[in-house]
Protein backbone atom coordinates (compact mmCIF):
# COMPACT_ATOMS: atom_id res chain seq x y z
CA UNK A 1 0.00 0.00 0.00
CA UNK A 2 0.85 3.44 -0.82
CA UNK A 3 1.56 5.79 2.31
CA UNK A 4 1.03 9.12 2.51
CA UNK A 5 4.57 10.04 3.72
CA UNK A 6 6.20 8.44 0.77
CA UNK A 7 8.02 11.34 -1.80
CA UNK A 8 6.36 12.66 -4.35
CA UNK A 9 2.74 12.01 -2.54
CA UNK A 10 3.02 15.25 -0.69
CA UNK A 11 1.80 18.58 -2.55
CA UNK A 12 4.14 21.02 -1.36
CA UNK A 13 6.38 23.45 -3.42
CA UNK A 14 6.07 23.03 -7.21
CA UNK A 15 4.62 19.58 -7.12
CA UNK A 16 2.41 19.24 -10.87
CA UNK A 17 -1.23 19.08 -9.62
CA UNK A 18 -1.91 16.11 -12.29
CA UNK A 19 0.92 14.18 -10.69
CA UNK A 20 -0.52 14.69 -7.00
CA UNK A 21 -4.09 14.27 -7.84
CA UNK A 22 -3.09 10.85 -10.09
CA UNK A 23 -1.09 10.08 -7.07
CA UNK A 24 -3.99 10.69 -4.50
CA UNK A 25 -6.21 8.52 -6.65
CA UNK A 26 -3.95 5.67 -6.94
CA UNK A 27 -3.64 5.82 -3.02
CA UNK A 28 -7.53 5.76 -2.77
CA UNK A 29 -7.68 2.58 -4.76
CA UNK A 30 -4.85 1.07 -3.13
CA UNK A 31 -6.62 1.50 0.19
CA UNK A 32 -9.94 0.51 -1.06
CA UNK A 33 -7.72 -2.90 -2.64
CA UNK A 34 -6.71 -3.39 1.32
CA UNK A 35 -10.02 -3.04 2.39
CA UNK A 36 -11.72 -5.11 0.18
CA UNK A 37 -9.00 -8.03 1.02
CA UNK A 38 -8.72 -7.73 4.70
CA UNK A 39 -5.60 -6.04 5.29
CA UNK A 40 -7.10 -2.06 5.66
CA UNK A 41 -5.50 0.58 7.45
CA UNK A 42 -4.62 1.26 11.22
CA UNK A 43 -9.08 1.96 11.27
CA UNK A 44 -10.10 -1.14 9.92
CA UNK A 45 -8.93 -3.98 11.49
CA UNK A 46 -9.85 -6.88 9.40
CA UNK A 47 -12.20 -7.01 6.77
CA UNK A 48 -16.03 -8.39 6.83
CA UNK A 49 -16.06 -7.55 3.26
CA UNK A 50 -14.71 -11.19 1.76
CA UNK A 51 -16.60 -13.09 4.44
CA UNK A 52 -19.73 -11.21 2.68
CA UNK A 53 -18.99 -11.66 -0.62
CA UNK A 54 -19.22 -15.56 -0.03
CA UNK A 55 -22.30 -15.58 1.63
CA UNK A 56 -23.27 -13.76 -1.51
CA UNK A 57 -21.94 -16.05 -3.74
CA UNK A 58 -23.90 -18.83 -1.67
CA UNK A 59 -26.65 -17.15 -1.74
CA UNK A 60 -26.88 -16.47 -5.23
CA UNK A 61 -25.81 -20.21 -5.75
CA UNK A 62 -28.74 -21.39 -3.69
CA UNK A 63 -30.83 -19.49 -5.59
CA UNK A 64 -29.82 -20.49 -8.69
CA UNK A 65 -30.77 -24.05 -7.58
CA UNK A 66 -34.37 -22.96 -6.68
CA UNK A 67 -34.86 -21.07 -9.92
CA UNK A 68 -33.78 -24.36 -11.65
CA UNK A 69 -36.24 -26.64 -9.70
CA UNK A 70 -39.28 -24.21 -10.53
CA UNK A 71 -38.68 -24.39 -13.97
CA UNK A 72 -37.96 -27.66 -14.33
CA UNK A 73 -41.60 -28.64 -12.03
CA UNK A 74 -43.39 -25.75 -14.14
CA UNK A 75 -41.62 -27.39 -17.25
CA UNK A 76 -43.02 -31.07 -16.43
CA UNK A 77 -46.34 -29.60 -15.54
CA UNK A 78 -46.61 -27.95 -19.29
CA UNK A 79 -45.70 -31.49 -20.53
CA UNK A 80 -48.40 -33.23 -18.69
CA UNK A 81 -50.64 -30.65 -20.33
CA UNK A 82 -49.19 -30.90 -23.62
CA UNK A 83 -50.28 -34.73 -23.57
CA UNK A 84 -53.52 -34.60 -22.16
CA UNK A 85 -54.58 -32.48 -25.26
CA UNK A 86 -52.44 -34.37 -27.86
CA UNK A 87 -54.47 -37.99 -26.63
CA UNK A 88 -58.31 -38.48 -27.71
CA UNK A 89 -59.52 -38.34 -23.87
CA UNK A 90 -61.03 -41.14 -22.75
CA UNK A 91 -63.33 -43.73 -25.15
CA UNK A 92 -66.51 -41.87 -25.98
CA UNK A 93 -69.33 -44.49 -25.67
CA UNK A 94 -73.32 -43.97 -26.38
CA UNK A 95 -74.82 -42.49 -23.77
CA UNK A 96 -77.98 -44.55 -22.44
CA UNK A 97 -80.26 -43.84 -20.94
CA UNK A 98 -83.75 -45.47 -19.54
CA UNK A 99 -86.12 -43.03 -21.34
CA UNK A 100 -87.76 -44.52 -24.77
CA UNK A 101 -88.10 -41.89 -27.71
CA UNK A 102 -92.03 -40.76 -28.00
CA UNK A 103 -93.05 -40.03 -31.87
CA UNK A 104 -95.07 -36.94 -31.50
CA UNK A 105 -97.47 -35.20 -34.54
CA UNK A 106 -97.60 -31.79 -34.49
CA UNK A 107 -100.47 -30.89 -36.90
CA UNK A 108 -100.83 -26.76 -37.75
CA UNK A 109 -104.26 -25.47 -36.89
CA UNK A 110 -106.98 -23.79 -39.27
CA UNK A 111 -109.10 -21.37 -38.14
């Protein structure tokens, strides 16, 4: 890690203002690098940050396996579907029943 007592990081006399503010920025990401990897500053201590980023990655992981099982249940219930219309149902026998047909003459009226 860059310090900030190390030459050239200091902006006293004459220093080029690109050079320091480069410099400055390059410090910045060097402590955020620490931070981020458990080795921060005096402040910091050690780092939650990677401990985090794998319960992420489980997390993510976990639900990645979920997604996968709903798709693959909503994907089996779409095929069940699929082949209940594609078959003819079930046999489609006569229906009986125990009335008898009654012939009936309908004859128009004159008046």
């Amino acid at each position: 890690m860059t310090d900030a007592s190390t030459p050239g990081a200091d902006a006293a006399d004459g220093a080029d203002p690109v050079q320091t503010l480069l410099l400055g920025f390059a410090n910045q990401i060097d402590q955020l690098a620490g931070l981020v990897a458990g080795i921060g500053g005096p402040a910091t201590g050690s780092s939650p940050i990677p401990e985090l980023l794998g319960e992420l990655g489980t997390l993510v992981k976990e639900f990645g396996d979920l997604l996968a099982r709903l798709i693959a249940a909503f994907i089996a219930v779409l095929e069940a579907i699929a082949e209940m219309l594609r078959s003819d149902g079930p046999a489609q026998s006569p229906v009986t029943t125990h009335f008898q047909p009654i012939a009936v003459n309908i004859a128009p009226e004159h008046p």
